[in-house]
PDB file of N, CA and C in Angstrom:
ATOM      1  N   UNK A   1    -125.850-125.867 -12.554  1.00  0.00           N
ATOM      2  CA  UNK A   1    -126.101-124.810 -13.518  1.00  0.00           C
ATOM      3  C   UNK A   1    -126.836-125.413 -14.708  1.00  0.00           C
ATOM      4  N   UNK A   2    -128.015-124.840 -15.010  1.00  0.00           N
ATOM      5  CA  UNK A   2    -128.488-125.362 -16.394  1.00  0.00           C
ATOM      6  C   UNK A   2    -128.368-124.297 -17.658  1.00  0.00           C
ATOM      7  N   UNK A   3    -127.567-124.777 -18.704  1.00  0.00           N
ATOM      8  CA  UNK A   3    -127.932-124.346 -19.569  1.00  0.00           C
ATOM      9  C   UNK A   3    -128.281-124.640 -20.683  1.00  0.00           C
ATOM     10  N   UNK A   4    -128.761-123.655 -21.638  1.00  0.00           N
ATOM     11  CA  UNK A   4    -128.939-123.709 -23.348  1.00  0.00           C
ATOM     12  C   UNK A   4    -127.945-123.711 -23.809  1.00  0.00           C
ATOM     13  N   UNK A   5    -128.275-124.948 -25.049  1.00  0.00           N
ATOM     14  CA  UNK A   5    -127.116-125.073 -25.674  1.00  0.00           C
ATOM     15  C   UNK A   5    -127.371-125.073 -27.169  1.00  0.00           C
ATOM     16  N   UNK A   6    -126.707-124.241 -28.098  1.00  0.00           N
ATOM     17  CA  UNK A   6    -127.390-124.800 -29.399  1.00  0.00           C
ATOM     18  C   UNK A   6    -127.048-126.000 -30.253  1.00  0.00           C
ATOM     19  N   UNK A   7    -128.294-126.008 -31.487  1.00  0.00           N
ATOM     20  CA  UNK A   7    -128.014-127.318 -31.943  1.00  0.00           C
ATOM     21  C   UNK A   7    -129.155-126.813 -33.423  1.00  0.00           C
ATOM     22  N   UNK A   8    -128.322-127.476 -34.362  1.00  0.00           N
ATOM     23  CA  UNK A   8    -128.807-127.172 -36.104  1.00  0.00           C
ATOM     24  C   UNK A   8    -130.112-128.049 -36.016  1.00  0.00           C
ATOM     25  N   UNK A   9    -130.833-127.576 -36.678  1.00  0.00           N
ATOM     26  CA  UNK A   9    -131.836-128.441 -36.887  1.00  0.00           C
ATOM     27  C   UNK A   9    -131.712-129.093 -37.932  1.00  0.00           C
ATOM     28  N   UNK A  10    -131.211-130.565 -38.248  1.00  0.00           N
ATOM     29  CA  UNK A  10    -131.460-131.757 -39.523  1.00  0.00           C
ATOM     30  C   UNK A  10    -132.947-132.244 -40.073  1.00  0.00           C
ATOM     31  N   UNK A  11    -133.544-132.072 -39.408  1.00  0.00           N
ATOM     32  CA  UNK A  11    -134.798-132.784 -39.937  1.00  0.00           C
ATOM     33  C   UNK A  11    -136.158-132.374 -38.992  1.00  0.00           C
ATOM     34  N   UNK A  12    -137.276-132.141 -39.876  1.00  0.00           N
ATOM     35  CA  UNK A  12    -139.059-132.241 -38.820  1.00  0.00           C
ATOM     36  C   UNK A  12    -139.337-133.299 -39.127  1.00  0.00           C
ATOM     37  N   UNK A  13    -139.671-134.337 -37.829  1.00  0.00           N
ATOM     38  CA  UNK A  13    -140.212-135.536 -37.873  1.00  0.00           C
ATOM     39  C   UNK A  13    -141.282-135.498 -38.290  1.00  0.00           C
ATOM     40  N   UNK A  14    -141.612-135.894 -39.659  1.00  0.00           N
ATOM     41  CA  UNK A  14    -143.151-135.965 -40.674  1.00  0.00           C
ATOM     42  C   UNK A  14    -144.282-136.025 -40.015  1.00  0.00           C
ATOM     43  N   UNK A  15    -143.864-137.104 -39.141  1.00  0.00           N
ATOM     44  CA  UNK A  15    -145.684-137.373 -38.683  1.00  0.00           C
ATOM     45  C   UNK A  15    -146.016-136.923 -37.286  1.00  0.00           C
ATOM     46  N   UNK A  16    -144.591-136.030 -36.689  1.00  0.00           N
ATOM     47  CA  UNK A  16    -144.527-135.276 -35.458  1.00  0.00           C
ATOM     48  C   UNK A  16    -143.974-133.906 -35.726  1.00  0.00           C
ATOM     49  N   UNK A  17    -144.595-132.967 -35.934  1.00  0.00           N
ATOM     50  CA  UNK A  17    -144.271-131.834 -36.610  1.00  0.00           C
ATOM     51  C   UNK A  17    -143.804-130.621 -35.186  1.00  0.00           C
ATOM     52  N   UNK A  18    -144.049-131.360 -33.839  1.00  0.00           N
ATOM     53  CA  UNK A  18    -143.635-131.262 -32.629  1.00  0.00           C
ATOM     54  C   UNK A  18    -142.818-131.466 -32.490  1.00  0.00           C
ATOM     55  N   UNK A  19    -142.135-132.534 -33.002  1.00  0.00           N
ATOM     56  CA  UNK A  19    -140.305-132.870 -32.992  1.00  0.00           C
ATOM     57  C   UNK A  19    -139.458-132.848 -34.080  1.00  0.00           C
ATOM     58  N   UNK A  20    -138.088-132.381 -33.875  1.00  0.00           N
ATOM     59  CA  UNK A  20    -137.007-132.853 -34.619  1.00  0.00           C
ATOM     60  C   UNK A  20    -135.884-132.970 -34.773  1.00  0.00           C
ATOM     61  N   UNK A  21    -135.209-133.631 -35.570  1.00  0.00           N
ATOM     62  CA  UNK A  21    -133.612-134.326 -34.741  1.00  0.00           C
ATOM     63  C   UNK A  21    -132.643-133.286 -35.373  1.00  0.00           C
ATOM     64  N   UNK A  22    -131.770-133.094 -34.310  1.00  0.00           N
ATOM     65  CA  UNK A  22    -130.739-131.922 -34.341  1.00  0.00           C
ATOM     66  C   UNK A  22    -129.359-132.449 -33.599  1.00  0.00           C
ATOM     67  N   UNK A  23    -128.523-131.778 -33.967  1.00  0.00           N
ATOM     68  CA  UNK A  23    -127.178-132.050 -33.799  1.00  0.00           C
ATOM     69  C   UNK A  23    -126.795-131.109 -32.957  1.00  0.00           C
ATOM     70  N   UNK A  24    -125.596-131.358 -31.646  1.00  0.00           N
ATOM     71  CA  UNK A  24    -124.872-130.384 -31.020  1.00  0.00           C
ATOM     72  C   UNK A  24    -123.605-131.201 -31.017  1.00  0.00           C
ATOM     73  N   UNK A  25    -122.903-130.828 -31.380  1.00  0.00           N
ATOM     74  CA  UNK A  25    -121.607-131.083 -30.765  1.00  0.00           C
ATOM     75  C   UNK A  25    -121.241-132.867 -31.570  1.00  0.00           C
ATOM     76  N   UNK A  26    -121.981-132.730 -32.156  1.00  0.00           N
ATOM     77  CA  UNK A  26    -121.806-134.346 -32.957  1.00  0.00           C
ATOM     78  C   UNK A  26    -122.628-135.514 -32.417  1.00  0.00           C
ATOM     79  N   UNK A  27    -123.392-134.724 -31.670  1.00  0.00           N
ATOM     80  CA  UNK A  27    -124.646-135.509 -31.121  1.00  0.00           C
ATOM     81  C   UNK A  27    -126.213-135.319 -31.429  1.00  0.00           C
ATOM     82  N   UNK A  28    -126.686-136.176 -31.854  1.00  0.00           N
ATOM     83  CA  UNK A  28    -127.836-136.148 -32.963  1.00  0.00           C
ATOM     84  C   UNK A  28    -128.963-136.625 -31.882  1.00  0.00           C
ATOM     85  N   UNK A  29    -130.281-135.783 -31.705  1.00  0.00           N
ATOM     86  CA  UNK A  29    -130.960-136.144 -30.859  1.00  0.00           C
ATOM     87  C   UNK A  29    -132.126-135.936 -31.137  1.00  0.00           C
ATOM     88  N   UNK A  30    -133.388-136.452 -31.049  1.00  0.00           N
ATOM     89  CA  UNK A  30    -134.905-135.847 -31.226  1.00  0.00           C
ATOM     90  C   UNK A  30    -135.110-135.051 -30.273  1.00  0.00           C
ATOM     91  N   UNK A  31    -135.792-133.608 -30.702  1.00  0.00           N
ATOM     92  CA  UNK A  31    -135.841-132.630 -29.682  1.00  0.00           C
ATOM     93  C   UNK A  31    -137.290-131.829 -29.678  1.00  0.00           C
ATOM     94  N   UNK A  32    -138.275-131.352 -28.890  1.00  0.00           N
ATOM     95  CA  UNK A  32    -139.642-130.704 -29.163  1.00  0.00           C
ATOM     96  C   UNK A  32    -139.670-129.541 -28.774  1.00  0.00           C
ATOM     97  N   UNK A  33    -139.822-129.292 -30.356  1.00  0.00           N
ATOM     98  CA  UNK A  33    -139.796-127.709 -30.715  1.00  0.00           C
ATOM     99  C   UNK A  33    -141.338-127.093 -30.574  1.00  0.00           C
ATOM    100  N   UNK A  34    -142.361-127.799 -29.967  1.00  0.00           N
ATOM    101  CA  UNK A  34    -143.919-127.332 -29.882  1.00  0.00           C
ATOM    102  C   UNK A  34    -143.508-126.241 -29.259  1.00  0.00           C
ATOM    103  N   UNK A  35    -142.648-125.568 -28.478  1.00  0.00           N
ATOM    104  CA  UNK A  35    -142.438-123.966 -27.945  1.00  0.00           C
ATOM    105  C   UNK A  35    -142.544-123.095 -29.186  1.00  0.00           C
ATOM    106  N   UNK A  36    -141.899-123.534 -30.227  1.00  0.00           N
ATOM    107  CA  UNK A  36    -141.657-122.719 -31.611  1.00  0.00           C
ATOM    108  C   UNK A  36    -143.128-122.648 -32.254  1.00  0.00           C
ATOM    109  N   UNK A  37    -143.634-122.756 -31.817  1.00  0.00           N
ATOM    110  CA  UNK A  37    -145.222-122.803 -33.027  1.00  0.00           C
ATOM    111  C   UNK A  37    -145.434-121.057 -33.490  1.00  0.00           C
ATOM    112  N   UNK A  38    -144.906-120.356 -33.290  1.00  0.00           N
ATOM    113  CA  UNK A  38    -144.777-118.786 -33.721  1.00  0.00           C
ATOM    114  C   UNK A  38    -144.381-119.074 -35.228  1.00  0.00           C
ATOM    115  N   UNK A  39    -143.279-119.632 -34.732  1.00  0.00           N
ATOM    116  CA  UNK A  39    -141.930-119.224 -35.919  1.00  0.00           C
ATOM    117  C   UNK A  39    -141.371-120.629 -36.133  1.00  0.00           C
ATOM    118  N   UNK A  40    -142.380-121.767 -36.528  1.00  0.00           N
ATOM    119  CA  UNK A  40    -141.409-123.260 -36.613  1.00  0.00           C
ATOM    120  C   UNK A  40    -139.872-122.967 -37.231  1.00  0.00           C
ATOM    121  N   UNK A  41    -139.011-123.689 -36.766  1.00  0.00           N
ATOM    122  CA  UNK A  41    -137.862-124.061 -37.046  1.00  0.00           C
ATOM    123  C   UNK A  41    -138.041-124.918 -38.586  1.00  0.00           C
ATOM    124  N   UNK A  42    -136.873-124.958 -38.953  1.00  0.00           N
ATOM    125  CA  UNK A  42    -137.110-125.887 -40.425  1.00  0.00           C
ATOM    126  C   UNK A  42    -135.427-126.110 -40.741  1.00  0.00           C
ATOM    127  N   UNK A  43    -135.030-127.285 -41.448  1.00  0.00           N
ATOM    128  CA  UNK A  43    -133.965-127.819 -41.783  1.00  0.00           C
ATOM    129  C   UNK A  43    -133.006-126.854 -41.633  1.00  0.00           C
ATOM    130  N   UNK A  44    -131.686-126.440 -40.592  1.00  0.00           N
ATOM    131  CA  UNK A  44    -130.589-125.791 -41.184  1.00  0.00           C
ATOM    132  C   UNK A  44    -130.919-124.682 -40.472  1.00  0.00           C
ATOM    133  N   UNK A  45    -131.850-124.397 -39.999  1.00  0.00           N
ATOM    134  CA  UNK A  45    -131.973-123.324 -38.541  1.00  0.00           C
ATOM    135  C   UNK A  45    -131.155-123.775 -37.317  1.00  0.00           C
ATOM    136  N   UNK A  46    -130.574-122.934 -36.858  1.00  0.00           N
ATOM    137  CA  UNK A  46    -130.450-123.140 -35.273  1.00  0.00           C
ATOM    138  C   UNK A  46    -131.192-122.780 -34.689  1.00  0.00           C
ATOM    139  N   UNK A  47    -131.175-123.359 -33.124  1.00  0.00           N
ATOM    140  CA  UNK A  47    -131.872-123.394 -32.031  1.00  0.00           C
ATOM    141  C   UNK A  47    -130.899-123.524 -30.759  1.00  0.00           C
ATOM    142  N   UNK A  48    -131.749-122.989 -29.530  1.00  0.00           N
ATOM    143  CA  UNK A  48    -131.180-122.645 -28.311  1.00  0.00           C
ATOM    144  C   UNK A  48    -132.286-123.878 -27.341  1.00  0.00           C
ATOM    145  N   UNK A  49    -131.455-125.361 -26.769  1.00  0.00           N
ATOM    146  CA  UNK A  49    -132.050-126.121 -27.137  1.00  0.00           C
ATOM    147  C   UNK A  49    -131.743-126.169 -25.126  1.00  0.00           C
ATOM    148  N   UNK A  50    -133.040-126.566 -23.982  1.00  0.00           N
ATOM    149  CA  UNK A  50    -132.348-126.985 -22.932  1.00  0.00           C
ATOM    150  C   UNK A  50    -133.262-128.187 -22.302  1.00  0.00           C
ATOM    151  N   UNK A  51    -132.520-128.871 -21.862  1.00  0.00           N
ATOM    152  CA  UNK A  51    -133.106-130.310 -21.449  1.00  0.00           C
ATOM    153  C   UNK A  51    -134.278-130.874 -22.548  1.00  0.00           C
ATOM    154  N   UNK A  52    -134.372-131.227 -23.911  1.00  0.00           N
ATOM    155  CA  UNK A  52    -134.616-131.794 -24.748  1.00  0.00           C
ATOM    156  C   UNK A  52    -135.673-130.874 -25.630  1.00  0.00           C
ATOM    157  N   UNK A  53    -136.073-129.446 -24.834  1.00  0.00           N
ATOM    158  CA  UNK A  53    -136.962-128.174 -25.609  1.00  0.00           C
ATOM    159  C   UNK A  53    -136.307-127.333 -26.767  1.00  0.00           C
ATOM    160  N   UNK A  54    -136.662-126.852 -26.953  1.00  0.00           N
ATOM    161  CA  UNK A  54    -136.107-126.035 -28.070  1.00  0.00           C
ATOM    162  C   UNK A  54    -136.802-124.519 -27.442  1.00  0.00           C
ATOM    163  N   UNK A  55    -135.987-123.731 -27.049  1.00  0.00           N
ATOM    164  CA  UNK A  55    -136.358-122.117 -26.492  1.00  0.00           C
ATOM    165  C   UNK A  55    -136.281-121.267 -27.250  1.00  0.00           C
ATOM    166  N   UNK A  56    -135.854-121.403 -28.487  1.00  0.00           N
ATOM    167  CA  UNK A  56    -135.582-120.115 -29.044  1.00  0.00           C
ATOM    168  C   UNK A  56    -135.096-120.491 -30.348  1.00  0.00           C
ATOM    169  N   UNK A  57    -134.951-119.863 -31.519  1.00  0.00           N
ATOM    170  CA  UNK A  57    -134.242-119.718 -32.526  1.00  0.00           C
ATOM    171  C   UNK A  57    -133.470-118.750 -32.363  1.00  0.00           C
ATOM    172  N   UNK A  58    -132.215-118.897 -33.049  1.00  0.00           N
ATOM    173  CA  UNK A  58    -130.959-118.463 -33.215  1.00  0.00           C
ATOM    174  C   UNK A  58    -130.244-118.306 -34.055  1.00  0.00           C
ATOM    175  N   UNK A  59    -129.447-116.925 -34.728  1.00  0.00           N
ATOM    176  CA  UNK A  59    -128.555-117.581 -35.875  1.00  0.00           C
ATOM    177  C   UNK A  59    -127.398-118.103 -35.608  1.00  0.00           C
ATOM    178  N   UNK A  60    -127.303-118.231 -37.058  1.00  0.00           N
ATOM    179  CA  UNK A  60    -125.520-118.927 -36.840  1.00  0.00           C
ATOM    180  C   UNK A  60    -124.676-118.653 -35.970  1.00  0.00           C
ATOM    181  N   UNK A  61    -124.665-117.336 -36.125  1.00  0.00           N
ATOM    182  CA  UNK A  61    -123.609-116.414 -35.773  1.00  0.00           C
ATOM    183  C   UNK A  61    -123.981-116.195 -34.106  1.00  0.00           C
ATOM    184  N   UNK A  62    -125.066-116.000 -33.659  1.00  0.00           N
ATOM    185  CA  UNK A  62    -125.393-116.736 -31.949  1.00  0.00           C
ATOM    186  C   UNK A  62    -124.938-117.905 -31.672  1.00  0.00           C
ATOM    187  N   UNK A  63    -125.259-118.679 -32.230  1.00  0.00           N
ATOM    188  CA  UNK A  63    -124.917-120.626 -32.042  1.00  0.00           C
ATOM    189  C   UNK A  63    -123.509-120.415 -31.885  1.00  0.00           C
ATOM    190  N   UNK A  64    -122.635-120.137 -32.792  1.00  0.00           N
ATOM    191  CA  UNK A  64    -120.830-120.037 -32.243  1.00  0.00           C
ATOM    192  C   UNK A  64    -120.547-119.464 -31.494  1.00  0.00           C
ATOM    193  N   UNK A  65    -120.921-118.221 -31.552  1.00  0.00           N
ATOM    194  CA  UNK A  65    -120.780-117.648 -30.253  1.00  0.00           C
ATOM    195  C   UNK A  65    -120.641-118.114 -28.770  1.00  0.00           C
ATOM    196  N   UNK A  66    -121.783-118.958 -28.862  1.00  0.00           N
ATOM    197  CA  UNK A  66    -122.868-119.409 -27.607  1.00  0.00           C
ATOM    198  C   UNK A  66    -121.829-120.906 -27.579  1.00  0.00           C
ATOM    199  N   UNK A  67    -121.781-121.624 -28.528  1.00  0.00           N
ATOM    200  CA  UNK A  67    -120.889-122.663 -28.059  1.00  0.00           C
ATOM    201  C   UNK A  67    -119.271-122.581 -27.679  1.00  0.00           C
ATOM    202  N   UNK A  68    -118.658-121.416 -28.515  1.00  0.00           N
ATOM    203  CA  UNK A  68    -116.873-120.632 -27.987  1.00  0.00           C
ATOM    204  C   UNK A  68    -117.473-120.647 -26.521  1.00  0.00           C
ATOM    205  N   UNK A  69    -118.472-119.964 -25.827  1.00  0.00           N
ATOM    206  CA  UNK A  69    -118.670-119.449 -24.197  1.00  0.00           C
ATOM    207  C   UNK A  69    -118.406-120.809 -23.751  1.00  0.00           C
ATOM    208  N   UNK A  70    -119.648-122.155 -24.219  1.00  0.00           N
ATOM    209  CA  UNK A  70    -120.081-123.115 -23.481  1.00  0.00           C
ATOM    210  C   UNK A  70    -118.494-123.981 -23.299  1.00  0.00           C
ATOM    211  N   UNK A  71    -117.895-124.249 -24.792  1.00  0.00           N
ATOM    212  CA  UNK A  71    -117.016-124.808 -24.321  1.00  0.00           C
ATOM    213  C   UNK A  71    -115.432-124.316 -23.124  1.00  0.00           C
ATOM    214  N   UNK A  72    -115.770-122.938 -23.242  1.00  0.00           N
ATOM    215  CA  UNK A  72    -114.675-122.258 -22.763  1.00  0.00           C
ATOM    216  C   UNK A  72    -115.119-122.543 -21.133  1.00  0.00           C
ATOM    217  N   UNK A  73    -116.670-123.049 -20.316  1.00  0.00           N
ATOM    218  CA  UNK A  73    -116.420-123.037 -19.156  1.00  0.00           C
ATOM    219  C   UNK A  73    -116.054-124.145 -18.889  1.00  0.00           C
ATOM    220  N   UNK A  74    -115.717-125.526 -19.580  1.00  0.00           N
ATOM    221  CA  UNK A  74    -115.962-126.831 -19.365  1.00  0.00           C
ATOM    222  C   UNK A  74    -116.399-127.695 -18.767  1.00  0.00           C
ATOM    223  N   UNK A  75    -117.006-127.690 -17.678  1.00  0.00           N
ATOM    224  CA  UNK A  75    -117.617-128.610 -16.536  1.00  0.00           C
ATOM    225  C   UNK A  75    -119.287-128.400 -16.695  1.00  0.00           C
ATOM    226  N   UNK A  76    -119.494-127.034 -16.828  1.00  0.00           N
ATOM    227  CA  UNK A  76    -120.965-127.019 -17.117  1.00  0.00           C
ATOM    228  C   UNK A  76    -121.441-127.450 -18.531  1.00  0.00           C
ATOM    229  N   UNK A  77    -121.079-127.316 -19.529  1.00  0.00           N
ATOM    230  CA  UNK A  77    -121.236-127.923 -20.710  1.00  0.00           C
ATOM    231  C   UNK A  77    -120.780-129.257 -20.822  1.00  0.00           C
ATOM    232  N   UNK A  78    -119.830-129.710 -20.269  1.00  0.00           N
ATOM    233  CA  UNK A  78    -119.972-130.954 -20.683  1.00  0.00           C
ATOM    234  C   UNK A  78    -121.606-131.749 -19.448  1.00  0.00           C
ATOM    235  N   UNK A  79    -121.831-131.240 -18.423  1.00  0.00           N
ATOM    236  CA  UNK A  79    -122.698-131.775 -17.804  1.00  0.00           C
ATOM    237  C   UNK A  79    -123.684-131.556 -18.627  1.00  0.00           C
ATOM    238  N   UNK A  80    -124.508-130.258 -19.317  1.00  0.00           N
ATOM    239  CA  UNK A  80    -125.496-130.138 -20.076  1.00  0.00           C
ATOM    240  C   UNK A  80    -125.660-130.887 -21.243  1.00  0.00           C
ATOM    241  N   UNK A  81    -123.888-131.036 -22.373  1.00  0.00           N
ATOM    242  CA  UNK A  81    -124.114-132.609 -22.888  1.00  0.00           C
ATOM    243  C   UNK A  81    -124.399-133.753 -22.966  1.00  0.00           C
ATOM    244  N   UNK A  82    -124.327-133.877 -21.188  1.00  0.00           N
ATOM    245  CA  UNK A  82    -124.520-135.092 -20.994  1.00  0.00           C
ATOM    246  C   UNK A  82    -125.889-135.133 -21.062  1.00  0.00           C
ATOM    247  N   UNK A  83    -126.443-134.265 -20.553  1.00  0.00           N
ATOM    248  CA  UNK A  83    -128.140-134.100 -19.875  1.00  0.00           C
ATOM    249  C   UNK A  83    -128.728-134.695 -21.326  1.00  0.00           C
ATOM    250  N   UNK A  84    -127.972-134.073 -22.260  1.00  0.00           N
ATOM    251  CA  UNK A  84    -128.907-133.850 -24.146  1.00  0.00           C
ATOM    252  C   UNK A  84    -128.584-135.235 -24.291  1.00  0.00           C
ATOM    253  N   UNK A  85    -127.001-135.962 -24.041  1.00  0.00           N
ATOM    254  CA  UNK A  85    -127.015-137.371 -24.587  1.00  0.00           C
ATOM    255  C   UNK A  85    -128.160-138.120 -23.917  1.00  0.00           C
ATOM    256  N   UNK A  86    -128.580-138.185 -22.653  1.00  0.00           N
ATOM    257  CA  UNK A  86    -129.606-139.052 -21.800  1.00  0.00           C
ATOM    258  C   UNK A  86    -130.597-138.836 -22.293  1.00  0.00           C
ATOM    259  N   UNK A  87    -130.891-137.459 -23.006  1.00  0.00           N
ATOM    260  CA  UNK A  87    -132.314-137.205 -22.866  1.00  0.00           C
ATOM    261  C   UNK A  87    -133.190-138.278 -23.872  1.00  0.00           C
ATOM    262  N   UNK A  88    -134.222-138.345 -23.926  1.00  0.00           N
ATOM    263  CA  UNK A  88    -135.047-139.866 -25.301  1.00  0.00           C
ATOM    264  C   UNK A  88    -136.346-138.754 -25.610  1.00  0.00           C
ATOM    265  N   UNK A  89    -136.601-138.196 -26.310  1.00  0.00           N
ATOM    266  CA  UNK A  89    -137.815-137.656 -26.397  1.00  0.00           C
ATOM    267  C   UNK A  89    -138.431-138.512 -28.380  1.00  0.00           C
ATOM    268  N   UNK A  90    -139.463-139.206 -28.084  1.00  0.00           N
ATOM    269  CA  UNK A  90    -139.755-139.532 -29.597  1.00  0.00           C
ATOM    270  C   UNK A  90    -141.374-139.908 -28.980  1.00  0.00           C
TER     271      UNK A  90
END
């Protein structure tokens, strides 16, 4: 099963305005948001983030939501965590 998972956006990498590092779950990762070029993301936005993309913006109030579901199935989220810890995008 793959899914989206969200994650805050901390920072746009300056000199990669294609990437930036975001947090899920206490895991801090560089992620490329070039899907977002509509509507860039910016510090303190969420995002609906899958295998190291960024699909979507989201509010807050989606993001909890969306993570109460993820953690409530447990086996598929923790596999999709894992996917985000492996992933290296810089």
């Amino acid at each position: 099963m793959c899914l989206g998972i969200p994650g805050e956006i901390i920072e746009i990498i300056e000199d990669r305005p294609d990437l930036a590092k975001v947090a899920v779950s206490g895991v801090k990762r560089t992620i490329n948001i070039g899907l977002l070029d509509d509507e860039p993301p910016v510090p303190g936005d969420w995002i609906l983030i899958h295998v190291g993309f960024a699909l979507s913006k989201i509010d807050e109030e989606e993001a909890k939501a969306a993570m109460d579901f993820l953690e409530s199935i447990g086996k598929a989220y923790e596999d999709e965590l894992a996917a985000l810890q492996e992933s290296r995008i810089e």
